[in-house]
PDB file of N, CA and C in Angstrom:
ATOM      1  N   UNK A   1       7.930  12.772 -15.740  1.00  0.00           N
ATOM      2  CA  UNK A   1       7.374  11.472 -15.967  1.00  0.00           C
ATOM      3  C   UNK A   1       6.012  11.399 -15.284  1.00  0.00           C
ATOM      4  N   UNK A   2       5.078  10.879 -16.034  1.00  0.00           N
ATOM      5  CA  UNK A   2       4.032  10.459 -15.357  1.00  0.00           C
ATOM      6  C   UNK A   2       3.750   9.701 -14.078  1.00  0.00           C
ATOM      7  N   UNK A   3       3.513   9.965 -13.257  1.00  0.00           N
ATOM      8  CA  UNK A   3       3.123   8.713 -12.034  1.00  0.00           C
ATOM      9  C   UNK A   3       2.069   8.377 -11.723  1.00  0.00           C
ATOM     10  N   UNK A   4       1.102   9.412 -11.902  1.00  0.00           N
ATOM     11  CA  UNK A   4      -0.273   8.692 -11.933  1.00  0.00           C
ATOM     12  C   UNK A   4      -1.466   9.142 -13.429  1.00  0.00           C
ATOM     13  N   UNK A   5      -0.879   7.857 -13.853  1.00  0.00           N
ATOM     14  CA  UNK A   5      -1.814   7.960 -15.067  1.00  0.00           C
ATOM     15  C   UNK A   5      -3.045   8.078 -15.167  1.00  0.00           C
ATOM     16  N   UNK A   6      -3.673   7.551 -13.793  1.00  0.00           N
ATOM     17  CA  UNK A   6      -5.015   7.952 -14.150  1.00  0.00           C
ATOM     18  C   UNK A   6      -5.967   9.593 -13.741  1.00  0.00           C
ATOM     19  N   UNK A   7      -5.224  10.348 -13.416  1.00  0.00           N
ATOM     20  CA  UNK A   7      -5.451  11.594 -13.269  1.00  0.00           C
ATOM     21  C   UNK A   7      -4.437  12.666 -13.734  1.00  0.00           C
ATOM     22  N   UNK A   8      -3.176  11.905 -14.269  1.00  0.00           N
ATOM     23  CA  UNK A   8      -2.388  12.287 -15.392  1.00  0.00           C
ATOM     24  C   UNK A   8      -1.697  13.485 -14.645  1.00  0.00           C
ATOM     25  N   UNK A   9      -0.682  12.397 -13.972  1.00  0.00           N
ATOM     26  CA  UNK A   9      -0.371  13.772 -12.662  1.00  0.00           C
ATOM     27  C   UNK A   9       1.316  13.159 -12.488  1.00  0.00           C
ATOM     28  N   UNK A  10       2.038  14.734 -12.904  1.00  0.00           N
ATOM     29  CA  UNK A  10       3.757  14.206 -12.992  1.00  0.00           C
ATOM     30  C   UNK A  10       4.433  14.022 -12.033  1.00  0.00           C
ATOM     31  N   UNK A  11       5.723  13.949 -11.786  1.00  0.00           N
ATOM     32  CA  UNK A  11       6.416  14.185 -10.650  1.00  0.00           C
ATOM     33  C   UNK A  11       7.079  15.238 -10.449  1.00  0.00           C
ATOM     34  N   UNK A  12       7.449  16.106 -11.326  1.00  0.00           N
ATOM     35  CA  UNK A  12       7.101  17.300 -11.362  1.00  0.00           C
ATOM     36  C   UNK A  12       5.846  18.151 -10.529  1.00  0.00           C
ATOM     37  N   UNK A  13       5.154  17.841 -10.641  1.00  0.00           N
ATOM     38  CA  UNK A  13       3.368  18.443 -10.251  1.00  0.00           C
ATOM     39  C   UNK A  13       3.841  18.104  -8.617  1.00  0.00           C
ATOM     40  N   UNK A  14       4.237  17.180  -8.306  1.00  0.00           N
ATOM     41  CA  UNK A  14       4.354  16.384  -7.084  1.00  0.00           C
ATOM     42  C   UNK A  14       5.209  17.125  -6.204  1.00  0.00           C
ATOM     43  N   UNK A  15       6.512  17.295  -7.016  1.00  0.00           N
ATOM     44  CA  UNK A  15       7.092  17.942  -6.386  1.00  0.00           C
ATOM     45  C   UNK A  15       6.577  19.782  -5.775  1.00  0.00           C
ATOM     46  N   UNK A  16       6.439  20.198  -6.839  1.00  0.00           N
ATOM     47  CA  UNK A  16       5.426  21.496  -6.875  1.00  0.00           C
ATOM     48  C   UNK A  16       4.745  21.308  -5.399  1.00  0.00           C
ATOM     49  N   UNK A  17       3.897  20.582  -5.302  1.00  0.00           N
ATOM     50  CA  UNK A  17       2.667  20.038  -4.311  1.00  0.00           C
ATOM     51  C   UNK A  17       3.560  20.982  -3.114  1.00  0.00           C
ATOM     52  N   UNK A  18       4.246  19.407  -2.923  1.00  0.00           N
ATOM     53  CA  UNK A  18       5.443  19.368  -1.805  1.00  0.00           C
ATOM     54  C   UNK A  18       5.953  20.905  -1.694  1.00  0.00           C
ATOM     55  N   UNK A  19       6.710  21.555  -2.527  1.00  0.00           N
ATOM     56  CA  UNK A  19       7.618  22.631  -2.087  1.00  0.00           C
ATOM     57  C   UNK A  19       6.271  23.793  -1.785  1.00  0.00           C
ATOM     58  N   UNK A  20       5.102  23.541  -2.141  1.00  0.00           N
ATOM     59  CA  UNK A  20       3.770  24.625  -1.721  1.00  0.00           C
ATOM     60  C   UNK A  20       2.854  24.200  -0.502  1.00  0.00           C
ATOM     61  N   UNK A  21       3.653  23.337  -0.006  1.00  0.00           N
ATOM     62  CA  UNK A  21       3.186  22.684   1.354  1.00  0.00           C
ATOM     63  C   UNK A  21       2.766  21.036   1.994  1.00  0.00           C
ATOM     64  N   UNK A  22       2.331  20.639   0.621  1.00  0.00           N
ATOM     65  CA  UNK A  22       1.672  18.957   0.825  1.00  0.00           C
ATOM     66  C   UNK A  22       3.162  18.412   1.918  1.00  0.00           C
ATOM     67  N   UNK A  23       2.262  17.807   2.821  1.00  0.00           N
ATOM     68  CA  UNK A  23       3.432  17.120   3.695  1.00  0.00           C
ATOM     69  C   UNK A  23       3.060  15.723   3.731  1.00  0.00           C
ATOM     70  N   UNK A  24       2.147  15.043   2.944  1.00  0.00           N
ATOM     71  CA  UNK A  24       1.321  13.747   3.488  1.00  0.00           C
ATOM     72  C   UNK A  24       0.753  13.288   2.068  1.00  0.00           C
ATOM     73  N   UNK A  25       0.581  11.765   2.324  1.00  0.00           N
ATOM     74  CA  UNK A  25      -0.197  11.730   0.951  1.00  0.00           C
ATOM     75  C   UNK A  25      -1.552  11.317   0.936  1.00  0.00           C
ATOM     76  N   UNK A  26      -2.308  12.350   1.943  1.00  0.00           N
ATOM     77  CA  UNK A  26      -3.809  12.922   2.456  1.00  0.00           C
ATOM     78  C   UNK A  26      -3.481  14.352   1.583  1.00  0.00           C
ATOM     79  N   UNK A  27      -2.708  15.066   1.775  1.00  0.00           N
ATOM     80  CA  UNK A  27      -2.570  16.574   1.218  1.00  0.00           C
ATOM     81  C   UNK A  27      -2.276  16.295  -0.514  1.00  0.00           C
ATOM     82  N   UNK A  28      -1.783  15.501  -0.852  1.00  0.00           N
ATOM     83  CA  UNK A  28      -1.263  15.205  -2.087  1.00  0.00           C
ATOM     84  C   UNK A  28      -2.438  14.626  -2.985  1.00  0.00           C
ATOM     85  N   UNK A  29      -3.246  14.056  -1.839  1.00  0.00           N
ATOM     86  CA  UNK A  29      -4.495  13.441  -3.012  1.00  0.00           C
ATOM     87  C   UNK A  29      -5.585  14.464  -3.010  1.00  0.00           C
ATOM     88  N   UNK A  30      -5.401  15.514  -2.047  1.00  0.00           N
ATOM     89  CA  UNK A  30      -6.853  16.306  -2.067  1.00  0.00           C
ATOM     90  C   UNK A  30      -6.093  17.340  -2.710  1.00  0.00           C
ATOM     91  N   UNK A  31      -5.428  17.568  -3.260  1.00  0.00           N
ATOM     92  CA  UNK A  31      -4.464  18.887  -4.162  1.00  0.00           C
ATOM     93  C   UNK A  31      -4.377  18.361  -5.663  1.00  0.00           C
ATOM     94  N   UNK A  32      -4.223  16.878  -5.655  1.00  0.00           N
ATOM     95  CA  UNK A  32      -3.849  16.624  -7.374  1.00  0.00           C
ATOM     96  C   UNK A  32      -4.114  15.585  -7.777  1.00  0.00           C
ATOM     97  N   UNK A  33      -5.103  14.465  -6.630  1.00  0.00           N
ATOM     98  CA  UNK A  33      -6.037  13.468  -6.868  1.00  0.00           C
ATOM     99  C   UNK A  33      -4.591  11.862  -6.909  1.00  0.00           C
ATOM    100  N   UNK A  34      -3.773  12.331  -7.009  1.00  0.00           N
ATOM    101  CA  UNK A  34      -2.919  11.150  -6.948  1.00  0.00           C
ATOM    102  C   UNK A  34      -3.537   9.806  -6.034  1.00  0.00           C
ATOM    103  N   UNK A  35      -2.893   9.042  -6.458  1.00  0.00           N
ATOM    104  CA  UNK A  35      -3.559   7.558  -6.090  1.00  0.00           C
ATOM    105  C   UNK A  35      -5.350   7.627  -5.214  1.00  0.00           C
ATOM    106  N   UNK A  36      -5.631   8.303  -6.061  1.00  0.00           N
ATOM    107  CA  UNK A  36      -7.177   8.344  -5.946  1.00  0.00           C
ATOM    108  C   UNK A  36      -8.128   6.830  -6.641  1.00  0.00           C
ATOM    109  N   UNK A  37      -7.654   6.913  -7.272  1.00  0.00           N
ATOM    110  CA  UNK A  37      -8.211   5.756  -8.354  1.00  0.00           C
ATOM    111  C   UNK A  37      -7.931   4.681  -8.505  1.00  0.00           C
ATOM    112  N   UNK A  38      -6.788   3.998  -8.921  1.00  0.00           N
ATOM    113  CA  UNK A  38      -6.949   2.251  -8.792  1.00  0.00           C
ATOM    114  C   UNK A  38      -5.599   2.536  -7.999  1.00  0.00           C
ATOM    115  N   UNK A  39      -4.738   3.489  -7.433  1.00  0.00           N
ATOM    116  CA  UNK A  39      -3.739   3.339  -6.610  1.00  0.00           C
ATOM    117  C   UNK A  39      -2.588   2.600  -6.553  1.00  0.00           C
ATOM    118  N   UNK A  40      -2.373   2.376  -8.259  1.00  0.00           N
ATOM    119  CA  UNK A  40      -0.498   1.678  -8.400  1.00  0.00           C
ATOM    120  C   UNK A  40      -0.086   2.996  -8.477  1.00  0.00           C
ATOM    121  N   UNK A  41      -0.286   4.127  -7.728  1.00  0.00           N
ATOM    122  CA  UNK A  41       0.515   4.962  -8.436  1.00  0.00           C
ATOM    123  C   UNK A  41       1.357   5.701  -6.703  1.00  0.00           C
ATOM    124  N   UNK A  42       0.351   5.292  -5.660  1.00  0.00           N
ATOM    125  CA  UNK A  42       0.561   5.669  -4.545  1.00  0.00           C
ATOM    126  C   UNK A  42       2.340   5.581  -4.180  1.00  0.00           C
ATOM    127  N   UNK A  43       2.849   4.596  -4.013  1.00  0.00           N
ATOM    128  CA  UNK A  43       4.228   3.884  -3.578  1.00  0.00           C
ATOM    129  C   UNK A  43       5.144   4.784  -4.412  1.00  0.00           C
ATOM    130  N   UNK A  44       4.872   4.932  -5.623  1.00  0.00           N
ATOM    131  CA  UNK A  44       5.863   5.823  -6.398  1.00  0.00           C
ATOM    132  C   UNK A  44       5.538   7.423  -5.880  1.00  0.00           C
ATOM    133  N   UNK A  45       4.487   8.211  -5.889  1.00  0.00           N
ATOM    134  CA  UNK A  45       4.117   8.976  -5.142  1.00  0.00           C
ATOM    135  C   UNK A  45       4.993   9.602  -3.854  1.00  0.00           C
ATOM    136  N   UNK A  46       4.424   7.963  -2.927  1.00  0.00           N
ATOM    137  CA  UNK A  46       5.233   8.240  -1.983  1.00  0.00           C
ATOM    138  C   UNK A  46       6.723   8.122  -1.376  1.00  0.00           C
ATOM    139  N   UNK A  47       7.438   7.435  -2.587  1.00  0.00           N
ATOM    140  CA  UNK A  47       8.775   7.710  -2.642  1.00  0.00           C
ATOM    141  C   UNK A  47       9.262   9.203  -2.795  1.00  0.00           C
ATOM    142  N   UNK A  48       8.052  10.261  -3.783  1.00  0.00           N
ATOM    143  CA  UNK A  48       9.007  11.024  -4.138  1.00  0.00           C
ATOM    144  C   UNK A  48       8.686  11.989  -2.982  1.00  0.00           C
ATOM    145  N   UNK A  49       7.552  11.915  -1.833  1.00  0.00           N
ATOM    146  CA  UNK A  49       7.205  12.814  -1.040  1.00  0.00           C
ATOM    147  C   UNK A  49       8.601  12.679   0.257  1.00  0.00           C
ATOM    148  N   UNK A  50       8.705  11.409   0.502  1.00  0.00           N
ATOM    149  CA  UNK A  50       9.517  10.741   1.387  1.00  0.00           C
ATOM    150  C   UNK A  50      11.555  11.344   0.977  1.00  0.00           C
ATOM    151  N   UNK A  51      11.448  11.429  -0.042  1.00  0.00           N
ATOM    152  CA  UNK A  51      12.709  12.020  -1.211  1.00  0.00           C
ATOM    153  C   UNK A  51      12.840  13.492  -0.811  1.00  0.00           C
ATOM    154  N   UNK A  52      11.708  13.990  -1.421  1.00  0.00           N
ATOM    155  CA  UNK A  52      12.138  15.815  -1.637  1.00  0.00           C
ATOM    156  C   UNK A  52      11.881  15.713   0.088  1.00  0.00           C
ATOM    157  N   UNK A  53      11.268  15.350   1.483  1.00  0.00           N
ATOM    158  CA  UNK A  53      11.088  15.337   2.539  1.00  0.00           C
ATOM    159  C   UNK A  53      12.721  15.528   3.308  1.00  0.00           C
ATOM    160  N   UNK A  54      13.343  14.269   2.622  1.00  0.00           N
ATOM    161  CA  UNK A  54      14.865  14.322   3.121  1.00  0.00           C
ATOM    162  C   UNK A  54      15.492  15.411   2.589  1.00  0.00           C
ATOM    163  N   UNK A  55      14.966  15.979   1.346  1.00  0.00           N
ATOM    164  CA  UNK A  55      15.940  16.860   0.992  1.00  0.00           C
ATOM    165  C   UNK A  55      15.751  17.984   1.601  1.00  0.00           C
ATOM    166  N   UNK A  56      14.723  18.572   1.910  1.00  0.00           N
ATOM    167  CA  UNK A  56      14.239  19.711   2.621  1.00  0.00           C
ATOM    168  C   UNK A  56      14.749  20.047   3.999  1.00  0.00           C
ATOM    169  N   UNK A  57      14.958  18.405   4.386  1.00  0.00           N
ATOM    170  CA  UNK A  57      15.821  18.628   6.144  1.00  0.00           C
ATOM    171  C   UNK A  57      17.213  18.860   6.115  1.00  0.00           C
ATOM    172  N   UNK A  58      17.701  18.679   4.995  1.00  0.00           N
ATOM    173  CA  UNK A  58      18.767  18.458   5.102  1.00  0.00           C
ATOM    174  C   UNK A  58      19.403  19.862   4.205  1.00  0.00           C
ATOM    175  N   UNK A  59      20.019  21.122   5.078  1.00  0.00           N
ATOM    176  CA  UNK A  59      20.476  22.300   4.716  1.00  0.00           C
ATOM    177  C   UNK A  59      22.279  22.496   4.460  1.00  0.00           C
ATOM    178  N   UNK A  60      22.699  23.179   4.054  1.00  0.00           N
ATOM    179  CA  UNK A  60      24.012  23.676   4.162  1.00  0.00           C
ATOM    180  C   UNK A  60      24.677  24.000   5.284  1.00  0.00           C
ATOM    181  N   UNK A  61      23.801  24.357   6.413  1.00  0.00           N
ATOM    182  CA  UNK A  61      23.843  25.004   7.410  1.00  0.00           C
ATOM    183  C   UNK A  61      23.736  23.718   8.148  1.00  0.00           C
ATOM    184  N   UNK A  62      23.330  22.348   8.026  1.00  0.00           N
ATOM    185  CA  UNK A  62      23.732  20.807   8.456  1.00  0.00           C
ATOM    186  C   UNK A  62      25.280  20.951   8.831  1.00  0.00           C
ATOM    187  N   UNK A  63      25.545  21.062   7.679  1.00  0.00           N
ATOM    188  CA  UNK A  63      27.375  20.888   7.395  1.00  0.00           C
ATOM    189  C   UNK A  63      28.249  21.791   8.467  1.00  0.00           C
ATOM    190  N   UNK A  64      27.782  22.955   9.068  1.00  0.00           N
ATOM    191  CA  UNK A  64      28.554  24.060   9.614  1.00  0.00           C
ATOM    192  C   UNK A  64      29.198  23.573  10.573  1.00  0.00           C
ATOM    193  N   UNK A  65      29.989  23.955  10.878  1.00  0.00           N
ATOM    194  CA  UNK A  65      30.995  23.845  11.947  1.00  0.00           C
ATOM    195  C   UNK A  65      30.956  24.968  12.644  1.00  0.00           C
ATOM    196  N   UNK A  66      30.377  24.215  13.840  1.00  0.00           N
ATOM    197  CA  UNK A  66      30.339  24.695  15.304  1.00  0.00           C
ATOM    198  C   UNK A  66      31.371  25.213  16.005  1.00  0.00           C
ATOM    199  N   UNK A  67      31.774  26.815  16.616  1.00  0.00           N
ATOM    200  CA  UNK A  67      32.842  27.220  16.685  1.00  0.00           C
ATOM    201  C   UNK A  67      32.368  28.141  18.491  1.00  0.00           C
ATOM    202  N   UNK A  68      32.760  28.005  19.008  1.00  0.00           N
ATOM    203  CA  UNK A  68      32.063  28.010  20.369  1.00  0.00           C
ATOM    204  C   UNK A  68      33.564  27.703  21.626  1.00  0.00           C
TER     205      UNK A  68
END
């Protein structure tokens, strides 16, 4: 889906960003111009940075049971 229409930039692309390093949405606008321009697109943006962010902390290896 599109999120920022005016530089025609997916969430897909976004995610991409993210898993190739963008941690901020300073890194996200100088990589793919997102909410550069009239900026309704920022908040959705930054839901999905804030999203794949949780998902990244959160491993399989969370779940393990500690045996000690």
């Amino acid at each position: 889906m599109y999120v920022c229409v005016c530089r025609a930039v997916t969430d897909s692309q976004i995610r991409d960003a993210i898993c190739d390093g963008a941690c901020s949405m300073r890194e996200l606008r100088q990589r793919l111009g997102v909410a550069s321009e009239c900026g309704r697109c920022s908040q959705c943006a930054l839901g999905i940075l804030r999203g794949q962010q949780q998902t990244s902390v959160q491993s399989p290896s969370d779940n393990a049971v500690a045996y000690g």
